[in-house]
Protein backbone atom coordinates (compact mmCIF):
# COMPACT_ATOMS: atom_id res chain seq x y z
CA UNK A 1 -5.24 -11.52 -11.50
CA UNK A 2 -5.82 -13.68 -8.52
CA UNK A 3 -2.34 -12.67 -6.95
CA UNK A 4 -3.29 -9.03 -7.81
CA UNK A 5 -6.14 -9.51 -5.58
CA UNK A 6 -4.82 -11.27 -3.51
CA UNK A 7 -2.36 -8.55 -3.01
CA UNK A 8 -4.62 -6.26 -1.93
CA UNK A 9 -6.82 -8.22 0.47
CA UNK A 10 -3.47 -8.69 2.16
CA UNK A 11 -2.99 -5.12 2.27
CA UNK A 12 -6.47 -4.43 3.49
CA UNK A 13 -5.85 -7.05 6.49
CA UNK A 14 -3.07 -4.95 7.44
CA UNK A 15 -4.11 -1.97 7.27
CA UNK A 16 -6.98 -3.06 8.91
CA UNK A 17 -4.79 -4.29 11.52
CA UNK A 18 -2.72 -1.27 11.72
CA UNK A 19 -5.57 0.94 12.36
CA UNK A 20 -6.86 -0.90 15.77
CA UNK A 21 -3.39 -0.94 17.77
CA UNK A 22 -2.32 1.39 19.90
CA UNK A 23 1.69 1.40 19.99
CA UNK A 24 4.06 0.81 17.72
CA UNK A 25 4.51 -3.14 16.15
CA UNK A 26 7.60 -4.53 17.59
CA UNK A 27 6.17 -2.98 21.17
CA UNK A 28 2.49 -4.76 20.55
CA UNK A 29 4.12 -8.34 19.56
CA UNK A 30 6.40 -7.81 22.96
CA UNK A 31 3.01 -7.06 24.81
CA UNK A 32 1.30 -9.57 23.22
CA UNK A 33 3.83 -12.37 23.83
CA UNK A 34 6.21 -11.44 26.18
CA UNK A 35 4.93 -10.05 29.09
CA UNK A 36 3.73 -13.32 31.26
CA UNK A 37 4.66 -13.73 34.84
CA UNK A 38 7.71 -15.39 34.03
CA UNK A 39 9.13 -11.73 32.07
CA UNK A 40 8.28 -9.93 34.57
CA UNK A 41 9.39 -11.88 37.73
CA UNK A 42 13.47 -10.13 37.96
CA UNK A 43 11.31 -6.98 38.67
CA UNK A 44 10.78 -8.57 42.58
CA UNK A 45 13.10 -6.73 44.81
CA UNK A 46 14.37 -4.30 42.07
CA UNK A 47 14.78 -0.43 43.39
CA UNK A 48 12.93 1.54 40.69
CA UNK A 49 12.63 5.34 41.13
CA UNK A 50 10.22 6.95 39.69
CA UNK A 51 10.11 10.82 39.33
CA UNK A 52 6.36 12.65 38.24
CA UNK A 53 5.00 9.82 40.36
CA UNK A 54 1.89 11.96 42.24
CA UNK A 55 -0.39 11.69 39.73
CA UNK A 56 -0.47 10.67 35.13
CA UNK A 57 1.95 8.28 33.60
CA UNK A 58 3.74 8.44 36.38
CA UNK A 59 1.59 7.27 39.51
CA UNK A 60 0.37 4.44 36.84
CA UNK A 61 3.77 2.73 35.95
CA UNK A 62 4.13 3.12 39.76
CA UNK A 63 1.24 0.46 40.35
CA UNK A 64 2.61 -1.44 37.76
CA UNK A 65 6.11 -1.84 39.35
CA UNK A 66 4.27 -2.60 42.52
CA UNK A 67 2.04 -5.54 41.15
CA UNK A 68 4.97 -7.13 40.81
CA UNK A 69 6.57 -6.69 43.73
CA UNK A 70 9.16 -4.39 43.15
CA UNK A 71 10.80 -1.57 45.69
CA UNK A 72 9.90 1.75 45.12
CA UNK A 73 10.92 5.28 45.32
CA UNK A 74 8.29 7.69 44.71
CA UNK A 75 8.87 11.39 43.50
CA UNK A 76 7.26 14.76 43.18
CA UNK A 77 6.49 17.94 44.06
CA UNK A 78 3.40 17.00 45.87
CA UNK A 79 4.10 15.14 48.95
CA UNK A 80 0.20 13.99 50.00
CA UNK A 81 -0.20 13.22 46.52
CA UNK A 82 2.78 11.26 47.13
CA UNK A 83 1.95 9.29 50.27
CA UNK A 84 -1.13 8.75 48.68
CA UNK A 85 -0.23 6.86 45.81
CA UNK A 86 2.68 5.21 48.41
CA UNK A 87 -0.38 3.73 50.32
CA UNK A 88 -2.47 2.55 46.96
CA UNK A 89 1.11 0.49 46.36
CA UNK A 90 1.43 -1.14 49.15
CA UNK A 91 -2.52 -1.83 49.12
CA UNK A 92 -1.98 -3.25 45.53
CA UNK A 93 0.64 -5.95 46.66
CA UNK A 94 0.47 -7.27 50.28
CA UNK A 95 4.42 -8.62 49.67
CA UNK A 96 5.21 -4.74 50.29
CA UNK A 97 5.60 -3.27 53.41
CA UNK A 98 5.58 0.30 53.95
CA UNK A 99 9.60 0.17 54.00
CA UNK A 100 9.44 -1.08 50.37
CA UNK A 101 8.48 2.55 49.24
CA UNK A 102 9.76 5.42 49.82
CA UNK A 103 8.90 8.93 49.52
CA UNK A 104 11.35 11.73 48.09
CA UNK A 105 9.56 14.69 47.66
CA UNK A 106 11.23 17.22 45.83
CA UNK A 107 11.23 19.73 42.74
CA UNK A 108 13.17 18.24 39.43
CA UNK A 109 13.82 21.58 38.48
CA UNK A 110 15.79 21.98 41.73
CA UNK A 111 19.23 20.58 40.60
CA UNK A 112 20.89 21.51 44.01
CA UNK A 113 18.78 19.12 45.86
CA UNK A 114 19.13 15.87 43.03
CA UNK A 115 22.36 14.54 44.87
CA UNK A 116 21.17 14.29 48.52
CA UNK A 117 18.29 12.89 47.37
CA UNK A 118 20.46 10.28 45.33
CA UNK A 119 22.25 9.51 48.55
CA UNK A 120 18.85 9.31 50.87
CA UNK A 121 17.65 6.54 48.16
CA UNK A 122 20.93 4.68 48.33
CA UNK A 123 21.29 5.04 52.50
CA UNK A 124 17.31 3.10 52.11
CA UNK A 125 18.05 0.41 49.71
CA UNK A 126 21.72 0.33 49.02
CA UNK A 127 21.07 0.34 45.35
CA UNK A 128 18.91 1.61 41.86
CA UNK A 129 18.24 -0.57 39.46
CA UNK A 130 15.75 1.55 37.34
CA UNK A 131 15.52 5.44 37.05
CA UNK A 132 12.43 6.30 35.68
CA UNK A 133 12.40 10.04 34.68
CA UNK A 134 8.80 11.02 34.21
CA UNK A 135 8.74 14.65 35.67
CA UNK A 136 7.45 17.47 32.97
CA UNK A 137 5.13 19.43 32.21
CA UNK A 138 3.02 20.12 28.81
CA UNK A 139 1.99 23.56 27.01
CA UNK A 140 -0.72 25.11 24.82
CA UNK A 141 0.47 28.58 22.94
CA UNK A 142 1.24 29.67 19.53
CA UNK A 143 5.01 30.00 18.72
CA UNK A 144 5.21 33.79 18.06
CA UNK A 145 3.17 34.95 21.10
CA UNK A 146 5.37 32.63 23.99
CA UNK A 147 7.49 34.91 26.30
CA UNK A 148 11.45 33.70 26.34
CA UNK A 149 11.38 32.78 30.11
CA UNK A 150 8.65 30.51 29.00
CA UNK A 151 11.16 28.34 26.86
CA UNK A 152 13.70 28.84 29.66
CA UNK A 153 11.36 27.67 32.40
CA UNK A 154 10.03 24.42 30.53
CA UNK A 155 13.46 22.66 29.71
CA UNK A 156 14.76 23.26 33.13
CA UNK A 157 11.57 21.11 33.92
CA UNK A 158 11.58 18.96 30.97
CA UNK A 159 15.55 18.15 30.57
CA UNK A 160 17.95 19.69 32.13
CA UNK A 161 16.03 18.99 35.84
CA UNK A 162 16.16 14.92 34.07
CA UNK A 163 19.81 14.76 32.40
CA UNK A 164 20.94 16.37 35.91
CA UNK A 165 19.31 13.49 37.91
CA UNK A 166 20.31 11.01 35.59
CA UNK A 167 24.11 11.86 35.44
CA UNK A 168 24.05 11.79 39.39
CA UNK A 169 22.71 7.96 39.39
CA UNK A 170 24.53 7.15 36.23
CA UNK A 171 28.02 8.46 37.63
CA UNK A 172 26.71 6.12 40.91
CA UNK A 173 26.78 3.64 38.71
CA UNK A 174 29.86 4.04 37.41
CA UNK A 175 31.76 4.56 40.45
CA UNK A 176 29.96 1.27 42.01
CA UNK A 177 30.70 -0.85 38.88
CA UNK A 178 26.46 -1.52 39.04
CA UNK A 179 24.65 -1.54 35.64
CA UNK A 180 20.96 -0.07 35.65
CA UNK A 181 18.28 1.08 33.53
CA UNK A 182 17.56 4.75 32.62
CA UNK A 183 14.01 4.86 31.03
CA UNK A 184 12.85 9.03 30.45
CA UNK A 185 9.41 9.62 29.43
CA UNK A 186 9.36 11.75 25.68
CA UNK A 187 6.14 11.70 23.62
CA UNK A 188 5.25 11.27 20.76
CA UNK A 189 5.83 15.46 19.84
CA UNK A 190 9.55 14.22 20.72
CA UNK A 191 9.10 12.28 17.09
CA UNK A 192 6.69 14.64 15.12
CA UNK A 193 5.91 18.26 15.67
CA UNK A 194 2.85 19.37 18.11
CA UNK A 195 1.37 22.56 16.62
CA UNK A 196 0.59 24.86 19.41
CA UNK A 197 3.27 23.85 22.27
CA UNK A 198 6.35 23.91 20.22
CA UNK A 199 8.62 24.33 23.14
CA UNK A 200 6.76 21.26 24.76
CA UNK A 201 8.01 19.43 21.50
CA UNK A 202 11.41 20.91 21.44
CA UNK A 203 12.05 20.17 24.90
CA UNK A 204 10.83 16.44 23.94
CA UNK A 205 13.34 16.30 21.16
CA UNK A 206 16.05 17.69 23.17
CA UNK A 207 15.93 14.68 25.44
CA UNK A 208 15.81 12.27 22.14
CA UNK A 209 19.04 13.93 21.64
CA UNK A 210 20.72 13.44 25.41
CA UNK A 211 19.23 10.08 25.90
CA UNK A 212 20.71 8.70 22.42
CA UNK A 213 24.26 9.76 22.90
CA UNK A 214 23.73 8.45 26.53
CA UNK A 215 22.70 5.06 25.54
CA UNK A 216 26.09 5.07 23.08
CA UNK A 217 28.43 6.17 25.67
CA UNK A 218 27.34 4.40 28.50
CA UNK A 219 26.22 1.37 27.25
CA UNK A 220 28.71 -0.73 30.04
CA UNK A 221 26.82 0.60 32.77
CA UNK A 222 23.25 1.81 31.68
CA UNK A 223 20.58 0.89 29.56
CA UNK A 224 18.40 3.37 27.89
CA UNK A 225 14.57 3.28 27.00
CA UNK A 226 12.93 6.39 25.84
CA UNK A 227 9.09 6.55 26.28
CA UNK A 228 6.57 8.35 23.32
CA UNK A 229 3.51 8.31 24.75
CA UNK A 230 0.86 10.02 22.77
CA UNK A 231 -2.17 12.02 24.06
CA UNK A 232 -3.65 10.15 27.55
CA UNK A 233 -5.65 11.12 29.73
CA UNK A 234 -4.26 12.52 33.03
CA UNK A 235 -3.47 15.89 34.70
CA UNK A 236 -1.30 17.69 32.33
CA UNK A 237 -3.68 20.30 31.45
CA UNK A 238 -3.92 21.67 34.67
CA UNK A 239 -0.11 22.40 35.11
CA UNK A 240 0.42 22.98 31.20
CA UNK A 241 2.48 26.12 30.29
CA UNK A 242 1.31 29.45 28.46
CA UNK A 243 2.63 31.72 26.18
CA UNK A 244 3.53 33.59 29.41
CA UNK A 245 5.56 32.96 32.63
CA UNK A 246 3.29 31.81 35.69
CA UNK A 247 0.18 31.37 33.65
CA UNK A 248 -0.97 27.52 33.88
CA UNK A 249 -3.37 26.76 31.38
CA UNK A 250 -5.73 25.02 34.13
CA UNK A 251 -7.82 23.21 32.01
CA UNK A 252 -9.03 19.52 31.88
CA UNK A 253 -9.59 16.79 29.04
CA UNK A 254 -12.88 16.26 27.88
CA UNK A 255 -14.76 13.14 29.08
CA UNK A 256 -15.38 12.38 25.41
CA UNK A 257 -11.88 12.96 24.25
CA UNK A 258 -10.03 10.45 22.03
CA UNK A 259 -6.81 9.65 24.64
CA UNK A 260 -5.67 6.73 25.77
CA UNK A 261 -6.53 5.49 29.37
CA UNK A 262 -3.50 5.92 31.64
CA UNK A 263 -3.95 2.20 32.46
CA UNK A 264 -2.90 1.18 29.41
CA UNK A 265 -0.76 3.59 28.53
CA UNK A 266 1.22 2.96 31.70
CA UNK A 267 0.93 -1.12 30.85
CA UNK A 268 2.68 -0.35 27.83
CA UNK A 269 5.56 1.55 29.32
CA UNK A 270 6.02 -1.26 31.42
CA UNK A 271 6.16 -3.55 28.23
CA UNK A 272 8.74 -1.26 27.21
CA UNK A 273 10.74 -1.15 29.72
CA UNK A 274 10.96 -4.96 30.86
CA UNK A 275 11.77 -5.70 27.38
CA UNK A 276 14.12 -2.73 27.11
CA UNK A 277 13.10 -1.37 24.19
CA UNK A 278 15.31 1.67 22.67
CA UNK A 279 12.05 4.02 21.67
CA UNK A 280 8.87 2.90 22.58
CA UNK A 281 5.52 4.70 20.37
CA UNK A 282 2.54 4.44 22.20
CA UNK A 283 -0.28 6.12 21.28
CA UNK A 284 -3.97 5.62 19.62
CA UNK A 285 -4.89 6.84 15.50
CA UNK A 286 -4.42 8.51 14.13
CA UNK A 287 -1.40 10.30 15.72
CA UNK A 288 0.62 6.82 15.90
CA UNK A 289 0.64 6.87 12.25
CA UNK A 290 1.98 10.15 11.88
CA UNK A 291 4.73 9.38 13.92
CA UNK A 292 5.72 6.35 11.17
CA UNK A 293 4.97 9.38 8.21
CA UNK A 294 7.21 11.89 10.75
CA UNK A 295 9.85 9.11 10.83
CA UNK A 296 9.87 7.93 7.21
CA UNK A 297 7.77 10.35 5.38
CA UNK A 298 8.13 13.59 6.76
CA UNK A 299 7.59 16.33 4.01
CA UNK A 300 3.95 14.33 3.36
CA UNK A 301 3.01 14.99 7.22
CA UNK A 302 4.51 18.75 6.38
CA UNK A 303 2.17 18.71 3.49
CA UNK A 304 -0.55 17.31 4.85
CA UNK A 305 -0.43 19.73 8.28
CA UNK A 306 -0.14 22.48 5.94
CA UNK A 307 -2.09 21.88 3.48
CA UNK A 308 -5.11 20.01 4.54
CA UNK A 309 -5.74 20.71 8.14
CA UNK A 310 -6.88 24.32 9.37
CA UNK A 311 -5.70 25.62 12.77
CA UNK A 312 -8.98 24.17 14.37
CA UNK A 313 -8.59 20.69 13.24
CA UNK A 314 -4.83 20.54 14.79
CA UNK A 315 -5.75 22.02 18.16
CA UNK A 316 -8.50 19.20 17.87
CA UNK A 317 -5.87 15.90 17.08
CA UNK A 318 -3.44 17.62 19.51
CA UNK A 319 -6.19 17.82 22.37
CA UNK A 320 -7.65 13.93 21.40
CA UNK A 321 -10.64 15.54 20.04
């Protein structure tokens, strides 16, 4: 009887435990423990390029990187967004000068454009250590009502304007006989499925797909680590896709909504990233324990989307609510 119990306080403790963190368990202990100055001091002097770096995830893991001193290149579609975050870097760390980061403003989507820009970053620092692929954009629509050009729009966004930038740094790497670091930034609707932007989530499981076979066949030259982050707080909204070509959904998060902040979030992808971890979950409850039901349970999450949760109440867990 007293192991029975036992038992079960155990379990309590640990679920208990479970409920309060916000990533997944090998990524906590790694945050936890290994993440001092002395894990993070190779990052000095590194060339890390970070795409979706105006404003989100992205302008956040940009600080990051720049906290600890490494070289930057900064990229986007908005270029005083751009300079503006550029300035907050070198602010952050007064080892930077403003050589240390560069701007490359351009469109991901643009594929034409992804090899000059390539050789402009190499002509300012010779080198890329880290490609950080955070450019996308999110959606809110129901499957049946979203217009085809919608679909075709999003993954030229969301990866193919990524796997074309990454095969022109990887190939550079290749030809230059230089291993680096490809990190791409999925979510957590890359592991389960997000009711009501289904081709954000495809798009998001399309690059689990690229990213996976890349980190098999080019694992002489590149590392991969693939980012989940689950709902944060940041601009998406604004920029998020329709059911319709052209139509932004233009809408904001809630003060009061259940996200994570995007300082923490972007802490953890840092975590990740230094400790190159394959898939990193990062998210608050309870959509990171979906993601373990999606992984290793998934007709209960079928069954329990289906069954127990009405349209309302999934719009409301997809939105942080």
């Amino acid at each position: 009887m007293f192991a029975i119990i036992l038992l079960i306080i155990i379990l309590a403790l640990c679920g208990y435990g479970f409920s309060r963190i916000d990533c997944h368990v090998y990524l906590w202990f790694l945050d936890r423990f290994f993440m001092g100055p002395t894990y993070t001091a190779h990052l000095r002097g590194q060339v890390v390029w970070i795409t979706g770096a105006s404003s989100g995830i992205g302008e956040y893991i940009a600080y990051e990187f720049a906290k600890r001193g490494a070289n930057l290149v900064l990229s986007g579609t908005n270029q005083s967004r751009l300079d503006a975050v550029k300035s907050k870097c070198v602010e952050l760390n007064p080892s930077l000068g403003v050589n240390d980061v560069l701007v490359v403003q351009f469109d991901i989507s643009d594929y034409i454009r992804h090899r000059a820009c390539l050789e402009r970053v190499i002509a300012h620092f010779q080198r890329i250590d880290i490609l950080v692929n955070n450019a996308g954009r999110s959606q809110r629509a129901a499957f049946e009502d979203i217009d085809i050009k919608v679909d075709e729009d999003m993954f030229r966004v969301n990866v193919f304007g990524p796997i074309s930038l990454t095969r022109a740094v990887v190939n550079h790497w290749k030809q230059t006989n230089y291993k680096g670091q490809v990190v791409v930034t999925s979510s957590v609707a890359g592991i389960l499925p997000a009711p009501y932007s289904c081709t954000y989530s495809a798009s998001k499981f399309a690059l689990h797909g690229y990213f996976e076979t890349l980190r098999i066949e080019a694992y002489q030259y590149c590392k991969v680590t693939i980012l989940c982050p689950g709902p944060v707080f940041s601009r998406i909204l604004e920029t998020a896709y329709t059911d319709q070509p052209g139509i932004q959904a233009n809408r904001t998060h809630s003060p009061d909504a259940k996200r994570m902040s995007t300082e923490r979030c972007a802490s953890l992808c840092l975590t990740a990233i230094v400790n190159r971890v394959n898939v990193a979950w990062i998210s608050i409850q309870p959509v990171l324990a979906s993601c373990y039901l999606a992984q290793y349970c998934p007709s209960l999450l079928v069954l329990i989307f289906t069954k127990f949760m009405s349209e309302e109440k999934l719009k409301a867990i997809r939105e942080g609510e």
